[in-house]
C-alpha atoms as a PDB file:
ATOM      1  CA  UNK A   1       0.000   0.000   0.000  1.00  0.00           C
ATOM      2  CA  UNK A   2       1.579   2.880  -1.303  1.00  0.00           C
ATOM      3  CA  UNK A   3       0.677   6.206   1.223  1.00  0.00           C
ATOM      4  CA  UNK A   4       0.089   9.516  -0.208  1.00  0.00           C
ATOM      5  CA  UNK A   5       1.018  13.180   1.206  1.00  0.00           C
ATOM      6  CA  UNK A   6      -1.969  15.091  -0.294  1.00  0.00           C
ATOM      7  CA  UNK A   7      -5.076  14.539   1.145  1.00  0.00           C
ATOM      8  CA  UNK A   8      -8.018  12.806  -0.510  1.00  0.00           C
ATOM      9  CA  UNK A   9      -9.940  15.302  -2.724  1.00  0.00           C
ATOM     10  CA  UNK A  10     -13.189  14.989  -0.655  1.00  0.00           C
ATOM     11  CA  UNK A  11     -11.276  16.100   2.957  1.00  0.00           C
ATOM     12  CA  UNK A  12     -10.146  18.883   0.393  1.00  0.00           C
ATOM     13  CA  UNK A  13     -13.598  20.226  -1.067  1.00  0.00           C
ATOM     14  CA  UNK A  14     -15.344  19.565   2.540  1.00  0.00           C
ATOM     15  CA  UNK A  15     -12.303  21.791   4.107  1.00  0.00           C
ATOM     16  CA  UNK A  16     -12.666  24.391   2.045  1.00  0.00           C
ATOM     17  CA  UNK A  17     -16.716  24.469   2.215  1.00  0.00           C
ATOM     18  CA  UNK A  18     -15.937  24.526   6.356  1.00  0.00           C
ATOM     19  CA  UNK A  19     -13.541  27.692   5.846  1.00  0.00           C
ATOM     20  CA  UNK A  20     -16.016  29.300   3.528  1.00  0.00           C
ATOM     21  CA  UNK A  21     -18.737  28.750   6.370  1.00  0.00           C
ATOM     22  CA  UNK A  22     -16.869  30.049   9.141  1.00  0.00           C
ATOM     23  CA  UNK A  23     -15.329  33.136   7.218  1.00  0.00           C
ATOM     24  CA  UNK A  24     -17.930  33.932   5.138  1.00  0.00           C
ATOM     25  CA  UNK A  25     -21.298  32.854   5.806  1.00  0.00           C
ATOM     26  CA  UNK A  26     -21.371  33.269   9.342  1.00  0.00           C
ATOM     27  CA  UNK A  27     -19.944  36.611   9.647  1.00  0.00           C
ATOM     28  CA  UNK A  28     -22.742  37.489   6.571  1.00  0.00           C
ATOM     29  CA  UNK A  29     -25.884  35.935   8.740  1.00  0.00           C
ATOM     30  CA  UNK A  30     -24.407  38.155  11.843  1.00  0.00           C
ATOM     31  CA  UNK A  31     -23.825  41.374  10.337  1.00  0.00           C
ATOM     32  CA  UNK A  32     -27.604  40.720   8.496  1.00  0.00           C
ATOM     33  CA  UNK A  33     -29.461  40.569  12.064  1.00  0.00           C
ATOM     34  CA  UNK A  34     -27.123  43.420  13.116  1.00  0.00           C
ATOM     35  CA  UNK A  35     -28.604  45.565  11.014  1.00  0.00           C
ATOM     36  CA  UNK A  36     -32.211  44.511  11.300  1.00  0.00           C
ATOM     37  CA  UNK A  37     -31.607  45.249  15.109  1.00  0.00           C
ATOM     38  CA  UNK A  38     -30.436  48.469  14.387  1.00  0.00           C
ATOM     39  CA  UNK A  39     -33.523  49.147  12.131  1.00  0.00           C
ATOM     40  CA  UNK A  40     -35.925  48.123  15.064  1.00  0.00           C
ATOM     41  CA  UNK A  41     -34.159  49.962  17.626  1.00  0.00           C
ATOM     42  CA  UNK A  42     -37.427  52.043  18.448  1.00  0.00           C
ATOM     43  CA  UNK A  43     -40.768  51.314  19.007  1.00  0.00           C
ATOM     44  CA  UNK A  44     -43.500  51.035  15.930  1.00  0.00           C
ATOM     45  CA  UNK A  45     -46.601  53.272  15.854  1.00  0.00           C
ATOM     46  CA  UNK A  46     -48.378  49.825  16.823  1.00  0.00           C
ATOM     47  CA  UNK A  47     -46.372  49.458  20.264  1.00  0.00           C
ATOM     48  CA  UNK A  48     -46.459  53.308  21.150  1.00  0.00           C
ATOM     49  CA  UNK A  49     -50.320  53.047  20.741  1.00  0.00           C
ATOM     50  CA  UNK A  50     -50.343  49.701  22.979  1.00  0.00           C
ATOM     51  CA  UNK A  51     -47.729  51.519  25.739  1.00  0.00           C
ATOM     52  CA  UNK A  52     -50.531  54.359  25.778  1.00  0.00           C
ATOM     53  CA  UNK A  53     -53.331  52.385  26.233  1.00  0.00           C
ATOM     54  CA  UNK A  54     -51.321  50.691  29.342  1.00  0.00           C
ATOM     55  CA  UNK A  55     -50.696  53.688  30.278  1.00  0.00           C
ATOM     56  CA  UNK A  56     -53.738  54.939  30.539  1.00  0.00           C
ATOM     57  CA  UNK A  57     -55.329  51.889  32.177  1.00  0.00           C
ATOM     58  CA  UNK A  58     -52.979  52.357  34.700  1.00  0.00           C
ATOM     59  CA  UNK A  59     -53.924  55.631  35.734  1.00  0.00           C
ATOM     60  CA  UNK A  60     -57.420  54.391  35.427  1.00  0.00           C
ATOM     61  CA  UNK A  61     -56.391  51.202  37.807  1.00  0.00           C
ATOM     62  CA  UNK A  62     -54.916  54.024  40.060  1.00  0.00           C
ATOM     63  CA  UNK A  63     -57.566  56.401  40.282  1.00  0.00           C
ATOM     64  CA  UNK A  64     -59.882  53.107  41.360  1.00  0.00           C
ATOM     65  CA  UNK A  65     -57.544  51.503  44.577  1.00  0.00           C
ATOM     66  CA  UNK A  66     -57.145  55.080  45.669  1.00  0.00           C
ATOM     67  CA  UNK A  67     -61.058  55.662  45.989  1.00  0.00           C
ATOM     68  CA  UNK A  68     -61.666  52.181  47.398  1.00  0.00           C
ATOM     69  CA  UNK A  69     -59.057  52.776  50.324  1.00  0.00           C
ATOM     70  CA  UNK A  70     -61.079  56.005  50.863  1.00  0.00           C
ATOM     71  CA  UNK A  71     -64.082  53.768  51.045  1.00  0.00           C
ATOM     72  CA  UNK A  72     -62.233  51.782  53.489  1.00  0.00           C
ATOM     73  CA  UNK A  73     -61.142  54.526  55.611  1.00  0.00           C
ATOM     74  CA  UNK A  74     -64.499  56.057  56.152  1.00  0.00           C
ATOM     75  CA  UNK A  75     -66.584  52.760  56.725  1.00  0.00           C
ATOM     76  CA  UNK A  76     -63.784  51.807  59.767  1.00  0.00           C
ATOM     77  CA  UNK A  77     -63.733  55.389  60.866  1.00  0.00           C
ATOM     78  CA  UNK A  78     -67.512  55.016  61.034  1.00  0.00           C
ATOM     79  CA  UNK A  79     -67.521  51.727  62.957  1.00  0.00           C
ATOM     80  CA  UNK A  80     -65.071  53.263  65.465  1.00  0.00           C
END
């Protein structure tokens, strides 16, 4: 059996598609979602309407626990 110094073609091709992967296609897919991050940075119409409408159920929410402790107040004020 006679041994060779190069190495079969197919360890070859699949090295070479490896070292394109790693030095090309993943530094491509990264630097892609980069950029769509950077795009989206800020919030959409859609999600400034939403953080509104929380917002304003919250002062609603507010406005309700305050008048029920006044409630409370005056009904053990009363019973004292």
């Amino acid at each position: 059996m006679i041994l060779s110094s190069q190495p079969p073609e197919g360890i070859l091709g699949m090295s070479v598609a490896i070292a394109a992967l790693l030095f090309v296609a993943m530094p491509a897919v990264i630097l892609h979602y980069v950029t769509q991050w950077k795009k989206t940075r800020g919030l959409s119409s859609e999600d400034e309407k939403m953080l509104t409408e929380l917002y304003a159920s919250a002062q609603r929410l507010e406005q309700r626990i305050e008048n029920l402790e006044r409630v409370l107040e005056a009904t053990e004020r009363s019973k004292s």
